[in-house]
N, C-alpha and C. Protein backbone atom coordinates (compact mmCIF):
# COMPACT_ATOMS: atom_id res chain seq x y z
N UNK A 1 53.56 174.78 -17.16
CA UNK A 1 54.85 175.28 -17.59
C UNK A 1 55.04 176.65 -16.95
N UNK A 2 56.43 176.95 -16.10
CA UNK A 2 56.39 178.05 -15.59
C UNK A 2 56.85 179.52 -16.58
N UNK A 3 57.18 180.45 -16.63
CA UNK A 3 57.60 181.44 -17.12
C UNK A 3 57.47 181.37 -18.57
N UNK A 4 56.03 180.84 -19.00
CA UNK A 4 56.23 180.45 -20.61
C UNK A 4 55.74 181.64 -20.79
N UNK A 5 56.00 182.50 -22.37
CA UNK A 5 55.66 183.79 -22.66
C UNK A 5 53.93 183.24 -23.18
N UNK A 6 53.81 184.69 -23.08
CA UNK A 6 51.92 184.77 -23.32
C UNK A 6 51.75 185.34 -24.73
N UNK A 7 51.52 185.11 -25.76
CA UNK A 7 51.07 185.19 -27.12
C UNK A 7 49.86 186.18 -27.50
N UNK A 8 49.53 187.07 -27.75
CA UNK A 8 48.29 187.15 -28.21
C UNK A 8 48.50 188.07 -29.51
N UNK A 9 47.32 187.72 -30.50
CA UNK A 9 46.85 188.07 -31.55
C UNK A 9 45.87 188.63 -31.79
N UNK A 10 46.21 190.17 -32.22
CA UNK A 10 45.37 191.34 -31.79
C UNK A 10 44.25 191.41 -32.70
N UNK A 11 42.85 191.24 -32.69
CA UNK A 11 42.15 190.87 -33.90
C UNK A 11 41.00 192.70 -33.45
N UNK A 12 41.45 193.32 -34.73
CA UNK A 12 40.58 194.78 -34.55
C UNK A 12 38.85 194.29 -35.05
N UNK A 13 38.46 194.47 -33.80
CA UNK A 13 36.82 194.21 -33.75
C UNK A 13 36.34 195.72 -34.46
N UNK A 14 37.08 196.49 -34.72
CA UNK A 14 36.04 197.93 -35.18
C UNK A 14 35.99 199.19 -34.27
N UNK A 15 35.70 198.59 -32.85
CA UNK A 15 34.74 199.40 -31.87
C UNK A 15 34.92 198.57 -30.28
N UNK A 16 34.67 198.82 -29.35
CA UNK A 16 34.71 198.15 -28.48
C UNK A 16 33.37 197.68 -28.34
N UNK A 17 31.95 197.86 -28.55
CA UNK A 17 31.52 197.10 -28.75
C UNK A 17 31.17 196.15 -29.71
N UNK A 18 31.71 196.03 -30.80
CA UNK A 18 31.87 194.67 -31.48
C UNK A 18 33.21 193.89 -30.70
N UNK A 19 34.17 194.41 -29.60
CA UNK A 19 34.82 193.75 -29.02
C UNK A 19 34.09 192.65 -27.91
N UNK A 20 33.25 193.29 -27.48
CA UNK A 20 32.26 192.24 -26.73
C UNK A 20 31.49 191.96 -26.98
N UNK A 21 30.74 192.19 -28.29
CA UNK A 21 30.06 190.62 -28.75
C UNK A 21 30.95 189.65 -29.74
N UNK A 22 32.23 189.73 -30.05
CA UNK A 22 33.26 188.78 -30.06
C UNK A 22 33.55 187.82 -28.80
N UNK A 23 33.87 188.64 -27.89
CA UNK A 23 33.91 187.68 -26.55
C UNK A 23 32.91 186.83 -26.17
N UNK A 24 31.10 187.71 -26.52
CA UNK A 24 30.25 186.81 -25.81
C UNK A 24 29.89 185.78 -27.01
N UNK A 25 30.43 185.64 -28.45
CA UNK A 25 30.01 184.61 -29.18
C UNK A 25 31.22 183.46 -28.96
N UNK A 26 32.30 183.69 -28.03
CA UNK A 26 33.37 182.73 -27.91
C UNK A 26 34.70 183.06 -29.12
N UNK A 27 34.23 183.88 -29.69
CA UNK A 27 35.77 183.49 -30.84
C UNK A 27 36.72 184.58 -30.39
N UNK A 28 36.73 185.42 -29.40
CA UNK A 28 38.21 185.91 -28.82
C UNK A 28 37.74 184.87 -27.01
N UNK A 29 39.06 185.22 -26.53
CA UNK A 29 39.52 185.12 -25.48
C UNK A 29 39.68 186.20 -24.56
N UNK A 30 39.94 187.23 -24.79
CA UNK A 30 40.02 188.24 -24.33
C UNK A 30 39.64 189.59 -24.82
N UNK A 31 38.97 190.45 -24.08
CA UNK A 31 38.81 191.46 -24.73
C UNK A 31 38.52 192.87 -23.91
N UNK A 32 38.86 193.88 -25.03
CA UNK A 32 39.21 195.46 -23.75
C UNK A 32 37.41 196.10 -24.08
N UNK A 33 36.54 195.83 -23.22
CA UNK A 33 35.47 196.43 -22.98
C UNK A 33 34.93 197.37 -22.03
N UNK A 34 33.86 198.32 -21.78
CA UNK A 34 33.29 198.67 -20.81
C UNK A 34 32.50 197.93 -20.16
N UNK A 35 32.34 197.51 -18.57
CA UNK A 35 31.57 196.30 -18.26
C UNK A 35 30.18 196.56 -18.35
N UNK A 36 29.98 197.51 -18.77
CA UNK A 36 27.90 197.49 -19.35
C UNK A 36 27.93 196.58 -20.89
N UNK A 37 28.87 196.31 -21.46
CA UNK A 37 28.93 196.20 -23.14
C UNK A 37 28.25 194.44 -22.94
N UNK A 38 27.61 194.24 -24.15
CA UNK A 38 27.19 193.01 -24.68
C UNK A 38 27.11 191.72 -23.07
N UNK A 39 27.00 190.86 -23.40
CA UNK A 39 27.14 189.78 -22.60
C UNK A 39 28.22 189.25 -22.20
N UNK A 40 28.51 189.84 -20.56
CA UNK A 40 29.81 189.42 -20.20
C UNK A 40 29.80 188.50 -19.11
N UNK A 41 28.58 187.79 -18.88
CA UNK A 41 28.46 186.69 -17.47
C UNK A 41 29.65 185.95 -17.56
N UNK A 42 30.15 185.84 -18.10
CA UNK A 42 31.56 184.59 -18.09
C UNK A 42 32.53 185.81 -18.09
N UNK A 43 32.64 186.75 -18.04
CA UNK A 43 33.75 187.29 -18.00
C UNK A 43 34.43 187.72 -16.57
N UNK A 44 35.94 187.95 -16.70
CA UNK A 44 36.38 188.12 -15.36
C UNK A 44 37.46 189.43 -15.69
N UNK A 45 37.94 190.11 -14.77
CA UNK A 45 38.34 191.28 -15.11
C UNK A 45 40.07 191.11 -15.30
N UNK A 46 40.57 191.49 -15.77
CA UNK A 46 41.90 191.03 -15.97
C UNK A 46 42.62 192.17 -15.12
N UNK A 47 42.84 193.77 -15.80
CA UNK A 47 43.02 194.72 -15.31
C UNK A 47 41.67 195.70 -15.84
N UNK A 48 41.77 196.53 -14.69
CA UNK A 48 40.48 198.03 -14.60
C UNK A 48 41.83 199.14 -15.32
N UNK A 49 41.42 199.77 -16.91
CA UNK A 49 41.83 200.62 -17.31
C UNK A 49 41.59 201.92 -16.84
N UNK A 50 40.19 202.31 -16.71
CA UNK A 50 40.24 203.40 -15.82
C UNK A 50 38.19 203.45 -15.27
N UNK A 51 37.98 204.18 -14.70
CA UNK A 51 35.99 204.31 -14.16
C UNK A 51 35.45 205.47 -14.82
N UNK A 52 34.59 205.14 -16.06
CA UNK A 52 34.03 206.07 -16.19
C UNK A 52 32.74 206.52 -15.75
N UNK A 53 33.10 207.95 -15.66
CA UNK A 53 31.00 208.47 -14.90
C UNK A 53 30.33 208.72 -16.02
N UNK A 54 29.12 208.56 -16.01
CA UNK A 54 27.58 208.81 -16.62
C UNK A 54 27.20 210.31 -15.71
N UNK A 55 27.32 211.06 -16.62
CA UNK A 55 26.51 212.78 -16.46
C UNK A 55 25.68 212.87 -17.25
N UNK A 56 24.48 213.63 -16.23
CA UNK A 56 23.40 214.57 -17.31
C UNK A 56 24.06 215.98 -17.05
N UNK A 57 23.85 216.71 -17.96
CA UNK A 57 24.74 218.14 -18.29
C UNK A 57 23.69 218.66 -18.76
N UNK A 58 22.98 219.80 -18.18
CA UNK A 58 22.26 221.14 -18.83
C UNK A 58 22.92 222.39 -18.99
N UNK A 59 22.70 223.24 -19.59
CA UNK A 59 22.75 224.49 -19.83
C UNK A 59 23.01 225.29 -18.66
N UNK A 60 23.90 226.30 -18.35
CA UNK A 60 23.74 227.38 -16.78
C UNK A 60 22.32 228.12 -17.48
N UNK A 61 21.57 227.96 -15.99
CA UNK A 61 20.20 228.74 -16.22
C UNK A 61 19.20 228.07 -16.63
N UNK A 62 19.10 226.72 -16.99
CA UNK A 62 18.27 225.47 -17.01
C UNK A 62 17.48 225.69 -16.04
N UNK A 63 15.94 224.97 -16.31
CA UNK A 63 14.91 225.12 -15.02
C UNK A 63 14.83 223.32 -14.55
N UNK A 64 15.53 222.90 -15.57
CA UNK A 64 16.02 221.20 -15.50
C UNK A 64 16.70 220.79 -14.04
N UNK A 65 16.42 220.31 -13.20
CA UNK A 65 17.45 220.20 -12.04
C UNK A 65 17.31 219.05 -11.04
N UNK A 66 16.71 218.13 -12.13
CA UNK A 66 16.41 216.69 -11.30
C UNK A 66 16.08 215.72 -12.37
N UNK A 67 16.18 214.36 -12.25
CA UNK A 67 16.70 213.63 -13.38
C UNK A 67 14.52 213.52 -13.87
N UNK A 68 13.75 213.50 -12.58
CA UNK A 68 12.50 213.78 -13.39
C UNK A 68 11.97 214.78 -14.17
N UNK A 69 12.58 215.84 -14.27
CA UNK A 69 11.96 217.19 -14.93
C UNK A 69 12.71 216.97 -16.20
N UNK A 70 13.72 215.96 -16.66
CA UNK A 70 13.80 215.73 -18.08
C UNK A 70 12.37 215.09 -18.71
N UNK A 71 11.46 214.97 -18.55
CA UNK A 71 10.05 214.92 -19.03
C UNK A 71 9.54 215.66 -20.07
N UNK A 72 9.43 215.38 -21.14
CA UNK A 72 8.66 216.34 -22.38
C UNK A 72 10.27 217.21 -22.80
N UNK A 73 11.37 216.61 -22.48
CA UNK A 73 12.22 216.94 -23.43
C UNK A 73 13.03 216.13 -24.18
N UNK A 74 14.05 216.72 -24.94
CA UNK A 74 14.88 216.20 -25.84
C UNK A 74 16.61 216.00 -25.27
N UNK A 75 17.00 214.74 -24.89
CA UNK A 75 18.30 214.31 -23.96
C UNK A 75 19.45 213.82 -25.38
N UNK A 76 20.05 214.80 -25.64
CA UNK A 76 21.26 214.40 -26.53
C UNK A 76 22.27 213.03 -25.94
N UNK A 77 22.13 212.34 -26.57
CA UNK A 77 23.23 211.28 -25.93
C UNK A 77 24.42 210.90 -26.83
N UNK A 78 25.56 211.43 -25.45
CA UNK A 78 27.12 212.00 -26.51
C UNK A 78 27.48 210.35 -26.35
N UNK A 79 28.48 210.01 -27.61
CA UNK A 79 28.69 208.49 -27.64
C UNK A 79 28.98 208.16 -28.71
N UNK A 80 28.93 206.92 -29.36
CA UNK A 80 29.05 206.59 -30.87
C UNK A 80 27.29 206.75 -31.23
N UNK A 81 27.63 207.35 -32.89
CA UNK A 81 26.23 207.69 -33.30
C UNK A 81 26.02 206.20 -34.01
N UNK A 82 24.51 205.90 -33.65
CA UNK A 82 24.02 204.68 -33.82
C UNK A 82 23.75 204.03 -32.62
N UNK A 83 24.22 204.41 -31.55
CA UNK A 83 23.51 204.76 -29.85
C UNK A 83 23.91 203.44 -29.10
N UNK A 84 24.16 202.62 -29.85
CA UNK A 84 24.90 200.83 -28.88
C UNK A 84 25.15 201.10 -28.30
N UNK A 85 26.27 201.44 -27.91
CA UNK A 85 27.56 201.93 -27.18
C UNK A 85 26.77 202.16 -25.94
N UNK A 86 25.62 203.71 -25.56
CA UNK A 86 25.55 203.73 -24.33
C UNK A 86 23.92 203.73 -24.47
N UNK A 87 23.64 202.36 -25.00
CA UNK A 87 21.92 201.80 -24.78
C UNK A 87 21.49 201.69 -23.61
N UNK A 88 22.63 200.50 -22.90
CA UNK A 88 22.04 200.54 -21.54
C UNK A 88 22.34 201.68 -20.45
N UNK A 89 23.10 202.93 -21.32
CA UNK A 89 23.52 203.90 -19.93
C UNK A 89 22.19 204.21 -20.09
N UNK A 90 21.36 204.62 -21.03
CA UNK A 90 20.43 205.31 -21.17
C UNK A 90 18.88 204.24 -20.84
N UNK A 91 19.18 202.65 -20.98
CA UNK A 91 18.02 202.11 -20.47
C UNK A 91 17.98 202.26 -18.55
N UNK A 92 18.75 201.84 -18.25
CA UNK A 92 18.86 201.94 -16.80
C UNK A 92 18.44 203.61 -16.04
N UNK A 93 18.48 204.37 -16.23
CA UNK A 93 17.60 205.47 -15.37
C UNK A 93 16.43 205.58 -16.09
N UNK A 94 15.84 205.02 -17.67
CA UNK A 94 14.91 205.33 -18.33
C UNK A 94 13.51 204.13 -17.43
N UNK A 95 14.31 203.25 -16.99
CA UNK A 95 13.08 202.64 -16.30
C UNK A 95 12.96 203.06 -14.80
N UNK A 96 14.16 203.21 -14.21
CA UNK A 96 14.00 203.75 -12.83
C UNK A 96 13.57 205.12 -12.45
N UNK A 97 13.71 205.67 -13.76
CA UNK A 97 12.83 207.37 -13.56
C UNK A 97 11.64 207.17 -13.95
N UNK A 98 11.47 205.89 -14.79
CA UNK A 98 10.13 205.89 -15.97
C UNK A 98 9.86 207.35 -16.96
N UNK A 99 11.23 207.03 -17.44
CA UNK A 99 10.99 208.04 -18.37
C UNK A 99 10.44 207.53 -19.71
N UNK A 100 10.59 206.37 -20.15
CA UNK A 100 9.81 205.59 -21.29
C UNK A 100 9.07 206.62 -21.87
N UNK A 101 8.85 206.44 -22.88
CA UNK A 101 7.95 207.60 -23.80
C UNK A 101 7.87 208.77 -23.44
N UNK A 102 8.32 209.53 -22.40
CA UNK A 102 8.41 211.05 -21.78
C UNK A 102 9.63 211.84 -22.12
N UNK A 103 10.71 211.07 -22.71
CA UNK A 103 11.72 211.87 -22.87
C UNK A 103 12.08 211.13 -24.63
N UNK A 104 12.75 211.83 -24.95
CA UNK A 104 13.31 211.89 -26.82
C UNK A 104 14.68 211.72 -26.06
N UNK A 105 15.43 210.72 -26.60
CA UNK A 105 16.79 210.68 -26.46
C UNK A 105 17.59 210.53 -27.79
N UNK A 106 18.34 211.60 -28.27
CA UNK A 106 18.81 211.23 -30.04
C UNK A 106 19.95 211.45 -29.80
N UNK A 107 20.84 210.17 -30.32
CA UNK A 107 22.23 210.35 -30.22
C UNK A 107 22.95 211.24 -31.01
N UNK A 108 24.20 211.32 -30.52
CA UNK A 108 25.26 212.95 -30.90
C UNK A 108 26.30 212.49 -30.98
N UNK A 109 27.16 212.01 -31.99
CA UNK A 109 28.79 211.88 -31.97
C UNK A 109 29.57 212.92 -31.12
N UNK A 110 30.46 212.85 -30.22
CA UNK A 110 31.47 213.79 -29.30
C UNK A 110 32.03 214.97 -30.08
N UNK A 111 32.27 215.03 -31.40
CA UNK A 111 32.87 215.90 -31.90
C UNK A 111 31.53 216.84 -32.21
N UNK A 112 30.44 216.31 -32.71
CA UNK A 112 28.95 217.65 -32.69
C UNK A 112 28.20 217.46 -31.49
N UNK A 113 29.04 217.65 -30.21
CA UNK A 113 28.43 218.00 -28.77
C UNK A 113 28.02 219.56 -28.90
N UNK A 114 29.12 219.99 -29.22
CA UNK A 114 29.00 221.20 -28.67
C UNK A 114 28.15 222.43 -29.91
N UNK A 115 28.44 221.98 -31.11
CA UNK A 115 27.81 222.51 -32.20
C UNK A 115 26.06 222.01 -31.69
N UNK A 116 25.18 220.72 -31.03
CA UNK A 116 23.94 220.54 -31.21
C UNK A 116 23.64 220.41 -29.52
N UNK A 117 24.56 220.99 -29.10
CA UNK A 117 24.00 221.21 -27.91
C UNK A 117 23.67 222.92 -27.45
N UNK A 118 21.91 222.81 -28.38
CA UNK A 118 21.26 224.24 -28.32
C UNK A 118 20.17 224.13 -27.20
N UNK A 119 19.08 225.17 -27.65
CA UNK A 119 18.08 224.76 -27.47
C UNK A 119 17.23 223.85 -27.31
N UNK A 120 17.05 223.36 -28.43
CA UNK A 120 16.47 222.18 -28.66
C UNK A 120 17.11 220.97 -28.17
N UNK A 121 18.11 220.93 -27.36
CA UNK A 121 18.39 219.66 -26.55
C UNK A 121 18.91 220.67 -25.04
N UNK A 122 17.49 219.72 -24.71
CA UNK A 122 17.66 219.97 -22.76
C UNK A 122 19.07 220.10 -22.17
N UNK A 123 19.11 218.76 -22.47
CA UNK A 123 20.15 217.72 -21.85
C UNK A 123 21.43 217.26 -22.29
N UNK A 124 22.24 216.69 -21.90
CA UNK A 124 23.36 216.06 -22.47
C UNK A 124 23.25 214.57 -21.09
N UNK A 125 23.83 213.58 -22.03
CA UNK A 125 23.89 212.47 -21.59
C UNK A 125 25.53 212.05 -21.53
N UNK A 126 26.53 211.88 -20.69
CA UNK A 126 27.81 211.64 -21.46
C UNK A 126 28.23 210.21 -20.61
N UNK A 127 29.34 209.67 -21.08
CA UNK A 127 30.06 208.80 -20.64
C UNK A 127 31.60 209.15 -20.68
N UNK A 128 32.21 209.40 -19.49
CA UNK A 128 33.27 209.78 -19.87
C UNK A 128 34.46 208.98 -18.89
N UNK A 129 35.83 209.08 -18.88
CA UNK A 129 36.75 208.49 -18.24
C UNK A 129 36.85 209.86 -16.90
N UNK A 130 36.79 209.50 -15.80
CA UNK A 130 36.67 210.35 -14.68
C UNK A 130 38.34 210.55 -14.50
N UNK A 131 38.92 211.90 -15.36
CA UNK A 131 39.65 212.42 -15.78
C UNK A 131 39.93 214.09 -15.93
N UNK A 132 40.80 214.87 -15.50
CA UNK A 132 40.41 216.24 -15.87
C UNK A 132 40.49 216.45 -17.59
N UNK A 133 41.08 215.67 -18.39
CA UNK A 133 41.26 215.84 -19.57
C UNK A 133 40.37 215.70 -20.01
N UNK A 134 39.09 215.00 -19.99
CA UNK A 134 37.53 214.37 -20.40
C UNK A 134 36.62 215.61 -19.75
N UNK A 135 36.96 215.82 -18.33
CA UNK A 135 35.96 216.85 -18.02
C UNK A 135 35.94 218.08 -18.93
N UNK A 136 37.22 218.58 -18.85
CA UNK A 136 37.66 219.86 -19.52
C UNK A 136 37.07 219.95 -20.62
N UNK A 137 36.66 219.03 -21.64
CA UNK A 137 36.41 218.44 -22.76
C UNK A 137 35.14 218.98 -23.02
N UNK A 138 34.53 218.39 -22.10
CA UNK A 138 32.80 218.54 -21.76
C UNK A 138 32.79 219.97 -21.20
N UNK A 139 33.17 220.56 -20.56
CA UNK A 139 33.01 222.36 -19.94
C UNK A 139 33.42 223.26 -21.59
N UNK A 140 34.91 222.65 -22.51
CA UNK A 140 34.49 223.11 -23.19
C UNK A 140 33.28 223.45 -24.46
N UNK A 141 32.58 222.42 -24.12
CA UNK A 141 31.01 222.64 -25.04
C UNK A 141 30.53 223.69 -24.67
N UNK A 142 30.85 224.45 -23.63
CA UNK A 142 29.92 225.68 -23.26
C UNK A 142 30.88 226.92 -23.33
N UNK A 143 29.93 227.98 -23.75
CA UNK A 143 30.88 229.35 -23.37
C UNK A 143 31.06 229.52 -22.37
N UNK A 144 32.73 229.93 -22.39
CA UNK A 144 32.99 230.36 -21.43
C UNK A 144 33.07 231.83 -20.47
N UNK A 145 32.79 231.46 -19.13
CA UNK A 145 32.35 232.66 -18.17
C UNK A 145 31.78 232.18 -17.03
N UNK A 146 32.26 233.06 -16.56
CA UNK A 146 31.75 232.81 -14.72
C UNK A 146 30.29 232.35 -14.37
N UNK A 147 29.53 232.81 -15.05
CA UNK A 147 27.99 231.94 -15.15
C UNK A 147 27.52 231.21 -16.54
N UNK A 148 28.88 230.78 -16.66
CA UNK A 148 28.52 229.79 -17.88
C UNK A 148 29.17 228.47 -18.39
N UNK A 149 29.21 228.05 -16.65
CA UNK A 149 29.49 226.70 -16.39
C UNK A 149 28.40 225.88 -16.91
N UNK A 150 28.81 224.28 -17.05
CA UNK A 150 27.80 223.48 -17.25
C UNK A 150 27.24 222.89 -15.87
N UNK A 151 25.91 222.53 -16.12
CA UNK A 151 25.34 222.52 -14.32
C UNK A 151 25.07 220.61 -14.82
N UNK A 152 25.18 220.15 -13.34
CA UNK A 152 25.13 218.95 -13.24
C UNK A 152 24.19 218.28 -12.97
N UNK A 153 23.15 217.08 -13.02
CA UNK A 153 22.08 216.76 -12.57
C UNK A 153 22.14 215.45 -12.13
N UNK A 154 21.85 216.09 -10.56
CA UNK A 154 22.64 214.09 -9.74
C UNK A 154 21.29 213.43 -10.06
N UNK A 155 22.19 211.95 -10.16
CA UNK A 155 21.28 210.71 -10.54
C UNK A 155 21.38 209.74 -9.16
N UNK A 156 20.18 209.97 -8.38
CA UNK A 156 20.24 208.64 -7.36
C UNK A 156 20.32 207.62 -8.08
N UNK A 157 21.71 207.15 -7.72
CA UNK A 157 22.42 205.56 -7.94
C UNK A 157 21.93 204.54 -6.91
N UNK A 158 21.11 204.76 -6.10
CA UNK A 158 20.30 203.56 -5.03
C UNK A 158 19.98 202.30 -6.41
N UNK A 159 18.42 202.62 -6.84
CA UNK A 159 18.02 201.75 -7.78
C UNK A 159 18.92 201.44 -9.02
N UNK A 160 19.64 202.11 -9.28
CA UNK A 160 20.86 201.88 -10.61
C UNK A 160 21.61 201.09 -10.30
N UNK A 161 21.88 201.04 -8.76
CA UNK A 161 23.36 200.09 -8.66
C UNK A 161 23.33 198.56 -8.37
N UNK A 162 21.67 198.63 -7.98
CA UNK A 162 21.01 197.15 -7.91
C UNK A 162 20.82 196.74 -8.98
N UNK A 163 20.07 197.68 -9.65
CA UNK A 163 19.94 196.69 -11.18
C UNK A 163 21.26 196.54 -11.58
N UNK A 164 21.99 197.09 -11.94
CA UNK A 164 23.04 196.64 -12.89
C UNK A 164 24.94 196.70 -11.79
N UNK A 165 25.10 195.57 -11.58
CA UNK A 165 26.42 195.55 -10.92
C UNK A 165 27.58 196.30 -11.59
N UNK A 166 27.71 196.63 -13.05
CA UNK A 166 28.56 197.20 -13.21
C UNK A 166 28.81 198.88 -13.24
N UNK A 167 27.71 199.10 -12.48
CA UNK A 167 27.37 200.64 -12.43
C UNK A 167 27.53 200.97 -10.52
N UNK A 168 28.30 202.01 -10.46
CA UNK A 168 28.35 202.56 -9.27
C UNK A 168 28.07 204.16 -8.61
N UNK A 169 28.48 204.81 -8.01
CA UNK A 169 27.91 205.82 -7.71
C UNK A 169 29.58 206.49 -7.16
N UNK A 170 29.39 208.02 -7.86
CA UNK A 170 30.70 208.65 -7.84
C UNK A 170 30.45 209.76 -7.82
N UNK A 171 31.32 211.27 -7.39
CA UNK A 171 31.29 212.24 -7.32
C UNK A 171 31.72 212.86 -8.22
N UNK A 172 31.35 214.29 -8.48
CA UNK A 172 32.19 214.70 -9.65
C UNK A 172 31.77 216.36 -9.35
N UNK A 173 33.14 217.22 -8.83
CA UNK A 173 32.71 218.55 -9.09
C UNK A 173 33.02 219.28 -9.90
N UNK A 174 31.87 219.93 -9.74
CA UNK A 174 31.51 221.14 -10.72
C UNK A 174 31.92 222.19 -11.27
């Protein structure tokens, strides 16, 4: 049938990831996910809403400056607290750095980024929409001043982008 209208019935999963493990148990048809989320082998992309990047974020003045010298510390990971959401951002460099048991990763809801991002956390882990409104977001966690930018810590995406197809490699300045 040509020009027949398209129907859909908006069923609130909660979260986007309970949106895709709806999809991967079959009882939606469609659904708005990030392509790391739950089991999406049957899935096909309808439209790309927008690409988000995966940053590690230290402190200005960090002696941190390579994704191995997070070793024997503590990596805040900004996201939904209860850590689903970005399991596999955080499994995928944890085996290709082999950080397994060498690093503490404890998740941080977005709104206490900037309140528990002290001392006691090295690192920041984020997921964000590659956006100036998202970046801005994240620079504001830090005081501001000319040497008190947040410093960036590139992640060779070689081994990341093999393992996992829905992960790519992007720029982002500072």
């Amino acid at each position: 049938m040509t020009n027949a209208p398209v129907r859909l019935k908006v069923i609130d999963s909660g979260a986007a990831l309970g949106a895709a493990e709806a999809f991967s148990k079959g009882q939606v048809d469609l659904a708005v996910v990030r392509s790391d989320f739950g089991d999406l082998s049957h899935a096909q992309a309808v439209i790309v809403v927008t690409h988000a990047i995966v940053m590690i974020v230290v402190p200005p003045g960090s002696s941190i400056d390579s994704v191995e010298k997070l070793k024997g510390h503590t990596v805040g990971v900004v996201g939904v607290v209860g850590g689903e959401a970005n399991s596999k951002v955080v499994d995928v460099p944890t085996k290709e750095y082999d950080l397994t048991r060498k690093v503490v990763f404890k998740n941080i809801a977005p709104a206490d980024a900037r309140r528990q991002f002290n001392p006691s956390q090295s690192a920041l882990i984020v997921v964000i929409p590659l956006t100036q409104k998202y970046l801005s977001q994240v620079r504001a966690w830090f005081t501001p001043g000319p040497k008190a930018a947040p410093v960036l810590i590139p992640i060779e995406a070689a081994g990341i982008t093999h393992r996992r197809a829905s992960y790519g490699s992007s720029s982002v300045s500072q």
